[in-house]
C-alpha atoms as a PDB file:
ATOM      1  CA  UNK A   1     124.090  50.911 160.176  1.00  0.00           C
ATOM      2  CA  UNK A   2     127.784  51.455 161.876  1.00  0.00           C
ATOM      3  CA  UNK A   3     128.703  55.129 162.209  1.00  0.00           C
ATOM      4  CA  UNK A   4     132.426  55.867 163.451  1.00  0.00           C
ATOM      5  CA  UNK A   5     133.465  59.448 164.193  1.00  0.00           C
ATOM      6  CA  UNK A   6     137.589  59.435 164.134  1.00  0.00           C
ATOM      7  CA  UNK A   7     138.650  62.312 166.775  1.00  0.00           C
ATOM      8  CA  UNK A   8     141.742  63.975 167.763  1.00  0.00           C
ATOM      9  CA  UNK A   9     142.048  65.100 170.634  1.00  0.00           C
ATOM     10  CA  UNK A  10     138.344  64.695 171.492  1.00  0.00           C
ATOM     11  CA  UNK A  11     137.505  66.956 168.405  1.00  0.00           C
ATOM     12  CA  UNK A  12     136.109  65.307 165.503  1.00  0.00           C
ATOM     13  CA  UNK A  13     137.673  65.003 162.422  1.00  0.00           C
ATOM     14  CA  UNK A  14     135.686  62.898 160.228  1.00  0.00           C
ATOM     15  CA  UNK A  15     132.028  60.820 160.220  1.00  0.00           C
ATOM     16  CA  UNK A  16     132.256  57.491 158.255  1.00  0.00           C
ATOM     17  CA  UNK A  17     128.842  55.328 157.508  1.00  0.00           C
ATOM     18  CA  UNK A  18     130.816  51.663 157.153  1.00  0.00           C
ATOM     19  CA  UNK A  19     128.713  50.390 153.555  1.00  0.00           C
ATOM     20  CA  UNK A  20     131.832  48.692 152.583  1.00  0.00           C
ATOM     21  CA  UNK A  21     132.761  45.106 154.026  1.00  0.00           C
ATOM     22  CA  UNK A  22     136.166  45.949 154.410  1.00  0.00           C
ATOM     23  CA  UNK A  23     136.994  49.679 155.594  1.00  0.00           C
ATOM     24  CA  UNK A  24     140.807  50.450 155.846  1.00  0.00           C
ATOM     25  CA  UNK A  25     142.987  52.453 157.969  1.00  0.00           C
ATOM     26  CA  UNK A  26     146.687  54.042 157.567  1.00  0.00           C
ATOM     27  CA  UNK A  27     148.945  56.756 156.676  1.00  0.00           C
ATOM     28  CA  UNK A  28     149.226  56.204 153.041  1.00  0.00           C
ATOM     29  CA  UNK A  29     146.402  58.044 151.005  1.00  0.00           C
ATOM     30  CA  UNK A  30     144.626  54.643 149.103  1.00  0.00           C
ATOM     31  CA  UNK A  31     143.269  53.717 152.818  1.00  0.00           C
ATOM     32  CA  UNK A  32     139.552  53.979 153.646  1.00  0.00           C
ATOM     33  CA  UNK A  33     140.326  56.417 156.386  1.00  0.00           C
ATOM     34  CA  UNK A  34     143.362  58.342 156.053  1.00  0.00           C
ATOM     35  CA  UNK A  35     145.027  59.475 159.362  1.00  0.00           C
ATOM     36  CA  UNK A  36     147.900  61.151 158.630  1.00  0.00           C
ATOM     37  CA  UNK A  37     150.301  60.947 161.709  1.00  0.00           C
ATOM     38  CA  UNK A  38     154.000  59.273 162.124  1.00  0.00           C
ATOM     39  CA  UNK A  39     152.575  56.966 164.937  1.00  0.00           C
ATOM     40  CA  UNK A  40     150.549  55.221 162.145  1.00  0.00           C
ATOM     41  CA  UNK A  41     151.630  52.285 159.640  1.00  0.00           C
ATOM     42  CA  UNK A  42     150.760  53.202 156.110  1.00  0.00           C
ATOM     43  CA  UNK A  43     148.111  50.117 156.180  1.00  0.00           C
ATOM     44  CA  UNK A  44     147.358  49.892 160.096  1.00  0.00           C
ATOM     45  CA  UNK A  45     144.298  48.474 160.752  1.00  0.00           C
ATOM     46  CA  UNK A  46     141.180  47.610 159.391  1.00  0.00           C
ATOM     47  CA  UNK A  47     137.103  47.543 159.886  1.00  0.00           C
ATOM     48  CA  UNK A  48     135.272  44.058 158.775  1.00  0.00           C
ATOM     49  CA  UNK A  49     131.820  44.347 158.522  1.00  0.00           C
ATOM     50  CA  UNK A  50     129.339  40.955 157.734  1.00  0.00           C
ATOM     51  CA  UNK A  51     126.197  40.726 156.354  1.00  0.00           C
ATOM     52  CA  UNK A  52     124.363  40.999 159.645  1.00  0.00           C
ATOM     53  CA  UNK A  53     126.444  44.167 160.519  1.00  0.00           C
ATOM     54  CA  UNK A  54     128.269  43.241 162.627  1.00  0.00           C
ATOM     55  CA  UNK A  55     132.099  44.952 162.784  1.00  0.00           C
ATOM     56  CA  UNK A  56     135.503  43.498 163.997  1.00  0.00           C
ATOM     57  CA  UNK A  57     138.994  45.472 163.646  1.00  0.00           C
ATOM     58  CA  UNK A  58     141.884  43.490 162.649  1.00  0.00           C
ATOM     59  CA  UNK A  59     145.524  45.002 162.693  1.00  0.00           C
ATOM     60  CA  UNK A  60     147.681  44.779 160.084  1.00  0.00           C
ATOM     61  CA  UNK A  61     150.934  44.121 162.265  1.00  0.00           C
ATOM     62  CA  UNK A  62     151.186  48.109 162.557  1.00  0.00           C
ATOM     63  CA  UNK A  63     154.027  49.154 164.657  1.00  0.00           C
ATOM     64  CA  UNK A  64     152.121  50.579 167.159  1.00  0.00           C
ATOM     65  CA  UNK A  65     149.165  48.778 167.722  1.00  0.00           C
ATOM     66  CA  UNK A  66     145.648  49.085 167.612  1.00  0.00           C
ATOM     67  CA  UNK A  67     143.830  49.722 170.803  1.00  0.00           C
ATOM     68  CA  UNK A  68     140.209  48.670 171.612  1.00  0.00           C
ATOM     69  CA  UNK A  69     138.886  50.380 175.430  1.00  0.00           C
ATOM     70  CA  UNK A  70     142.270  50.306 176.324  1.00  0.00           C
ATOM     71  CA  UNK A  71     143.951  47.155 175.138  1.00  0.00           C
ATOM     72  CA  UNK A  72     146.066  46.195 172.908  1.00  0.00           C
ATOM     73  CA  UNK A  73     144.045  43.890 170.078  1.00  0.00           C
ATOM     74  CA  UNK A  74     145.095  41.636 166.783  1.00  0.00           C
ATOM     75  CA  UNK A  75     141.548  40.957 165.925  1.00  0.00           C
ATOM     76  CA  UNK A  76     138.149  41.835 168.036  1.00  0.00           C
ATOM     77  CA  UNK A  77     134.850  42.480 167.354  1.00  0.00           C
ATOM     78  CA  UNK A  78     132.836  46.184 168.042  1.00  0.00           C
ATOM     79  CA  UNK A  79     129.929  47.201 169.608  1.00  0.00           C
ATOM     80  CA  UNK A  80     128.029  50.241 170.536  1.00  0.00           C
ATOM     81  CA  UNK A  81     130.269  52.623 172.785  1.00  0.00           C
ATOM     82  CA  UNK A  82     133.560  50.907 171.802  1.00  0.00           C
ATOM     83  CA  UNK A  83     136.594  53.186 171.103  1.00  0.00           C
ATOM     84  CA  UNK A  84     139.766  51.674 169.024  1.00  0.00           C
ATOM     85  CA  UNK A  85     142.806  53.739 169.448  1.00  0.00           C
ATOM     86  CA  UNK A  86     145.175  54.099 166.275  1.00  0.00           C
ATOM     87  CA  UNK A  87     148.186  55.861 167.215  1.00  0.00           C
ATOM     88  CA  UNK A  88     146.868  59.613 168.599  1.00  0.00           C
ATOM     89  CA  UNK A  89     143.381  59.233 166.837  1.00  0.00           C
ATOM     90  CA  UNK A  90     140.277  57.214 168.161  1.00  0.00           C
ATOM     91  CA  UNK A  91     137.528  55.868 166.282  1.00  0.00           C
ATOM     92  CA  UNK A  92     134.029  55.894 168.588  1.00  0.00           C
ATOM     93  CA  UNK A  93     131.934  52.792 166.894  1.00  0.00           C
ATOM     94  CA  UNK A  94     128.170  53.527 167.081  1.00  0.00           C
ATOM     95  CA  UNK A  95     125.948  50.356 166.241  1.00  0.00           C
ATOM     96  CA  UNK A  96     122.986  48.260 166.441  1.00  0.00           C
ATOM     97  CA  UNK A  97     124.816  45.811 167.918  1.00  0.00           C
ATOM     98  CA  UNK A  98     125.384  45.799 171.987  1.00  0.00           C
ATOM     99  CA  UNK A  99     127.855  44.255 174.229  1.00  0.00           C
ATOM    100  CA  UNK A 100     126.616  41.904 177.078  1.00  0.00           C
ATOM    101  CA  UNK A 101     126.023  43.947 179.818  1.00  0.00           C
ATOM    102  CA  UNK A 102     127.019  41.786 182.477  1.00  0.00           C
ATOM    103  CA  UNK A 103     130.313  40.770 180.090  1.00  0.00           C
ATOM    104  CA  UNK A 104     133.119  42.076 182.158  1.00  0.00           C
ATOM    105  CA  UNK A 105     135.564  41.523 179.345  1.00  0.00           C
ATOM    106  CA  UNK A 106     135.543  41.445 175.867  1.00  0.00           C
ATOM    107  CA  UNK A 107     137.190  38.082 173.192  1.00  0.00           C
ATOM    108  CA  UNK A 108     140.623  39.704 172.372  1.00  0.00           C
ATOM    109  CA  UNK A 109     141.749  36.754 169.552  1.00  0.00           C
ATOM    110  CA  UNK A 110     145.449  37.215 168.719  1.00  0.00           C
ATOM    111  CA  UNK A 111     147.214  35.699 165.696  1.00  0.00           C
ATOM    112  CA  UNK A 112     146.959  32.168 166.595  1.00  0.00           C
ATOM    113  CA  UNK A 113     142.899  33.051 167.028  1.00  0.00           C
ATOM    114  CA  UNK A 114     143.494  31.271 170.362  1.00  0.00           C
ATOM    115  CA  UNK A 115     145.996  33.852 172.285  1.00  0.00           C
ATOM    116  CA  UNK A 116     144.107  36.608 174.532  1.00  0.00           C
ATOM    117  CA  UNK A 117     146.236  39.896 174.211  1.00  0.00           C
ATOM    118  CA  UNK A 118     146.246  42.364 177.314  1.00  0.00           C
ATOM    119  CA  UNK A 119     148.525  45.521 177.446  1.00  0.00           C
ATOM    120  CA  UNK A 120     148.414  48.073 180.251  1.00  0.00           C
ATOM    121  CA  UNK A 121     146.749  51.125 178.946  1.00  0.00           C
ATOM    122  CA  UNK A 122     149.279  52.676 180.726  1.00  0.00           C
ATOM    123  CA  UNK A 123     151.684  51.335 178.294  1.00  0.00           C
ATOM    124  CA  UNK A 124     149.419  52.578 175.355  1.00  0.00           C
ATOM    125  CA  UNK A 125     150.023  55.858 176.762  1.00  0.00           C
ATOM    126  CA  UNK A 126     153.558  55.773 176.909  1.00  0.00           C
ATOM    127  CA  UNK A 127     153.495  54.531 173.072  1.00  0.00           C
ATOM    128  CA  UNK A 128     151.139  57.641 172.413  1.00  0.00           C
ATOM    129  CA  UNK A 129     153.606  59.965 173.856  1.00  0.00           C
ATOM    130  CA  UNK A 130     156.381  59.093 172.437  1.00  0.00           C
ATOM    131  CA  UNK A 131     154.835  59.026 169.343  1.00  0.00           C
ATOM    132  CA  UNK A 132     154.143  62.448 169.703  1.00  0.00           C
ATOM    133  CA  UNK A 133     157.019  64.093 170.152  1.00  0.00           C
ATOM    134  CA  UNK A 134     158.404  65.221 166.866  1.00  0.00           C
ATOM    135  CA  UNK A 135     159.090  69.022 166.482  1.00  0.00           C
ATOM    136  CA  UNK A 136     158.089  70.908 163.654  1.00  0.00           C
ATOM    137  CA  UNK A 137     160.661  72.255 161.148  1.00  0.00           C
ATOM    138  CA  UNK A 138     158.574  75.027 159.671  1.00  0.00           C
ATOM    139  CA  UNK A 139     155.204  76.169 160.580  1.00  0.00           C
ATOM    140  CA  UNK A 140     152.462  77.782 158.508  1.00  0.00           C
ATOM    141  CA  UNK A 141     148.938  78.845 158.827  1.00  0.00           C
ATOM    142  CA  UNK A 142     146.229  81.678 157.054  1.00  0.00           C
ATOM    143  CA  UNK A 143     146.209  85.089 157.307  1.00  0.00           C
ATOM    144  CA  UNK A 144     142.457  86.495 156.869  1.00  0.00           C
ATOM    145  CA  UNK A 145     142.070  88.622 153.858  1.00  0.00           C
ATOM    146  CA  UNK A 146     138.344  88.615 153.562  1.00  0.00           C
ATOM    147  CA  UNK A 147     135.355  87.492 155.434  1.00  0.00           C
ATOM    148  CA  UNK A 148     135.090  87.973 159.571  1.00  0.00           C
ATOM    149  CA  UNK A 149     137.060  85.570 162.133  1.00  0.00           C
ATOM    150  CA  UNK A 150     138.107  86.242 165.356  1.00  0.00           C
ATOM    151  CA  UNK A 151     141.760  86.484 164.279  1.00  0.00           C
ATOM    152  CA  UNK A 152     143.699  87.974 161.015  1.00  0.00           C
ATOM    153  CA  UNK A 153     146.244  85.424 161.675  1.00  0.00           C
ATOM    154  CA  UNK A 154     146.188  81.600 162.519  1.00  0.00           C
ATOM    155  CA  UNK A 155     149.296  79.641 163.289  1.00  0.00           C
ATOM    156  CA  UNK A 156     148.680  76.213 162.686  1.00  0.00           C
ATOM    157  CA  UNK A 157     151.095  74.220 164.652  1.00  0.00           C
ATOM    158  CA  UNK A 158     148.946  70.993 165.355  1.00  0.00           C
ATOM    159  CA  UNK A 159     149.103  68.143 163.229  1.00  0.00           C
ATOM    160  CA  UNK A 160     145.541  68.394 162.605  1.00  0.00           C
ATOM    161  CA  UNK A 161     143.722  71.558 162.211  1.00  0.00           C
ATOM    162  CA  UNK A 162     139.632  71.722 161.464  1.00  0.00           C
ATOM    163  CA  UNK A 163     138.022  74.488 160.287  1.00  0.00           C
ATOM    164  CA  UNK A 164     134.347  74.463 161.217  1.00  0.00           C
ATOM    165  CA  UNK A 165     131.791  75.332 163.360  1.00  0.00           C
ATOM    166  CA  UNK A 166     132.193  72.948 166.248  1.00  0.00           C
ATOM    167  CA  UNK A 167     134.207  73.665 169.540  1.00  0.00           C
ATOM    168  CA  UNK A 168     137.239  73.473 169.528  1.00  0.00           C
ATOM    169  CA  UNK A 169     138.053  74.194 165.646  1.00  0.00           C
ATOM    170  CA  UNK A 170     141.396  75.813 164.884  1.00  0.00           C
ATOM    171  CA  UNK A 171     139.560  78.799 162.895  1.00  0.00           C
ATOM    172  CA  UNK A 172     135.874  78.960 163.887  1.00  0.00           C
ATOM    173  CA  UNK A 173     133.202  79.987 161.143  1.00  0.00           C
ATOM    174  CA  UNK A 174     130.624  82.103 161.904  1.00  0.00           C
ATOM    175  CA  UNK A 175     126.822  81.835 160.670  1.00  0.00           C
ATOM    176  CA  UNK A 176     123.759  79.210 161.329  1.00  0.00           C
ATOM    177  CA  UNK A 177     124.205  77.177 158.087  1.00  0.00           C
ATOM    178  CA  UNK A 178     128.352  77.178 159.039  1.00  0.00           C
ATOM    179  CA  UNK A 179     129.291  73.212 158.919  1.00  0.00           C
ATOM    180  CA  UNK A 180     130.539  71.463 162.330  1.00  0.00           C
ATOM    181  CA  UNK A 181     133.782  70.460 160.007  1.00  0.00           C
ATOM    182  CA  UNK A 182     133.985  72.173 156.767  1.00  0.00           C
ATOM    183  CA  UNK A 183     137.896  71.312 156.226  1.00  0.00           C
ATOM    184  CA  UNK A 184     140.594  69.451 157.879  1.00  0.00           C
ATOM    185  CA  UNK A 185     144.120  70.723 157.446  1.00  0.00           C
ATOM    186  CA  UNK A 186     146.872  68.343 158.239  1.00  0.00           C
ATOM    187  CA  UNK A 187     150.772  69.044 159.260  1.00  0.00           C
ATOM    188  CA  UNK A 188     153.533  67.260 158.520  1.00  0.00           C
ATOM    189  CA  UNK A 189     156.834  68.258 159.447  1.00  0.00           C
ATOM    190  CA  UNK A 190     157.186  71.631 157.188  1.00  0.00           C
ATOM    191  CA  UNK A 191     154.330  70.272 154.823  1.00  0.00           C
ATOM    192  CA  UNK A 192     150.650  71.104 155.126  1.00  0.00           C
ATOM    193  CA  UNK A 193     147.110  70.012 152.806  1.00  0.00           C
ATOM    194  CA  UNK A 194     144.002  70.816 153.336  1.00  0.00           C
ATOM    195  CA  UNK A 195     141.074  68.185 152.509  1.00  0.00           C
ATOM    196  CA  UNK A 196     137.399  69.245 152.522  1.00  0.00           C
ATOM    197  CA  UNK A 197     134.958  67.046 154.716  1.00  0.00           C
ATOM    198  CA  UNK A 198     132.474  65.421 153.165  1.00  0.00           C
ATOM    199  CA  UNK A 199     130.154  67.067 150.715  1.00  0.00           C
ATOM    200  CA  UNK A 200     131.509  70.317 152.018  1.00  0.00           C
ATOM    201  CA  UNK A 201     132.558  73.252 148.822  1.00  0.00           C
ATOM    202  CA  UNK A 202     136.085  74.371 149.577  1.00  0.00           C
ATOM    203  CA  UNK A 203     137.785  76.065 146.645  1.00  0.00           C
ATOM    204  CA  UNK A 204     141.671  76.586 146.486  1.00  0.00           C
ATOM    205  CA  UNK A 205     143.540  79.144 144.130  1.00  0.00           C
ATOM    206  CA  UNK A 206     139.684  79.926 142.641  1.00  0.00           C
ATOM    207  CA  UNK A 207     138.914  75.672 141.901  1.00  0.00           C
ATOM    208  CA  UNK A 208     136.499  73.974 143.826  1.00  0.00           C
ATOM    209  CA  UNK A 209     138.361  71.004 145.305  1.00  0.00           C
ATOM    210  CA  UNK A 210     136.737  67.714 146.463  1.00  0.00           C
ATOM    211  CA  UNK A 211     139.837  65.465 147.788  1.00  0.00           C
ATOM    212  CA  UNK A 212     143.253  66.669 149.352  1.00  0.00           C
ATOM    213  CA  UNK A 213     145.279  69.654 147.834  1.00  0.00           C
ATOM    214  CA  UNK A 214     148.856  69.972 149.163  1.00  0.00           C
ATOM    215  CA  UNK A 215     149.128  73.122 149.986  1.00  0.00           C
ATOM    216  CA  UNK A 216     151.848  75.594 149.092  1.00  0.00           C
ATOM    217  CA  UNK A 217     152.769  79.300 149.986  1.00  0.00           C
ATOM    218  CA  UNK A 218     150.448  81.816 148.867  1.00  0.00           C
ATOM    219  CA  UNK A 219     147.589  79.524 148.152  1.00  0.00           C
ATOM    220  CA  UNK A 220     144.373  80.754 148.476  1.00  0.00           C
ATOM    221  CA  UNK A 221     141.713  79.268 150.279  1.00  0.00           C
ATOM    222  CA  UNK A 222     138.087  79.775 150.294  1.00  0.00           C
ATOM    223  CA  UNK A 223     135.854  78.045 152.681  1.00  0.00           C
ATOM    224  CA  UNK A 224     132.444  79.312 153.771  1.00  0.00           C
ATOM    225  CA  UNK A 225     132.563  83.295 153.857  1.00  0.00           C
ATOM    226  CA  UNK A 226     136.253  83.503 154.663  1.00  0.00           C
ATOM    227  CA  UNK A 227     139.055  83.670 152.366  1.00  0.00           C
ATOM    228  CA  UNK A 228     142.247  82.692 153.187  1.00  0.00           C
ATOM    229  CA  UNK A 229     146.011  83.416 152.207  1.00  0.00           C
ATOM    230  CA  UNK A 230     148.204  80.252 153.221  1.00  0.00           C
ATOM    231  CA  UNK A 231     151.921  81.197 154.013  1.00  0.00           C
ATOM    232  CA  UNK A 232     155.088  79.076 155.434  1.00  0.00           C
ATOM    233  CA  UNK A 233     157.201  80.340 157.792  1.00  0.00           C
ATOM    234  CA  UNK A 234     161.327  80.861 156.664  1.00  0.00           C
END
């Protein structure tokens, strides 16, 4: 089995089991994993599995790049411990399958098969940043109206928000059976949605919702014991 956790900003966001062979990555909501920042390509990257389980990432000439421990990769295969960088995200790869412990380096194939890529993950970094950059027009968050959180009020001015249990969470539940990631809500310029984590209830305006819902002002959220009132900023 291949588990990847995507994190941002060393908080997780997501837990994916790979079944499929082919597991995409991008911006645009029909990928696999949907990471929705400006410093990914719609269709960026993607996760090959074979029969024997073992798992390369291929890029899909992103603008970008895709990043495996730090360089900059057309096609590789992934082993336990790897991390592939698409633009401010990671994915952490956890397999069965190990690297060669005395390997030094790892076959970087480019798009000829035969040409060995290498950027400076000082360059990646640069990349990153500027990536990064863009200001929002109008931000938004939740205002508490019933359950107990630390706050009545949460600005949410990241481009990715989780609600959940686990450190680090933009608005932290409280209780034993509280889920490490109940929700994930995502920012985008003066535009927000909320998208439940997997298996986990989350009910907007009184519906239980199971994929994304693009939130709008006023909206009310329920997630665990805390309901929320959404609101933009003029």
């Amino acid at each position: 089995m291949v588990r990847v956790l995507l994190k941002y900003k060393g908080a997780v966001v997501k837990e994916v089991i790979l079944r499929n062979q082919v597991t995409t990555i991008g911006r645009k909501p029909d990928n696999d994993i949907v990471i929705d920042n400006q410093a990914v390509s719609g269709h960026h990257a993607q996760l090959i599995k074979n029969s024997n389980d073992l798992v390369a990432v291929e890029d899909l000439q992103s603008l970008n790049g895709t990043y495996l421990n730090g360089q900059k990769v057309a096609n590789a295969e992934l082993y336990n411990g790897d991390i592939v960088s698409v633009g401010v995200h990671t994915l952490d790869i956890f397999s069965d399958k190990k690297r060669d412990a005395e390997a030094k380096t790892f076959a970087v194939r480019g798009r000829s098969m035969d040409e060995t890529v290498i950027i400076a993950a000082g360059d990646q970094k640069k990349i990153l940043s500027a990536s990064d950059k863009r200001a929002p027009e109008i931000l938004g968050g939740f205002i508490v109206i019933e359950g107990s959180a630390a706050k009545k009020q949460y600005e949410l001015s990241e481009r990715v928000s989780v609600i959940g249990k686990q450190e680090g969470s933009a608005i932290v539940l409280s209780g034993f059976f509280s889920p490490s990631i109940a929700a994930i809500v995502n920012r985008r310029k003066d535009e927000y949605f909320i998208t439940p984590s997997d298996g986990k209830k989350l009910k907007v305006n009184g519906k239980e919702i199971a994929q994304r819902h693009d939130l709008k002002d006023g909206d009310i959220v329920e997630v665990g014991k805390l309901k929320l009132q959404f609101y933009l900023n003029d």
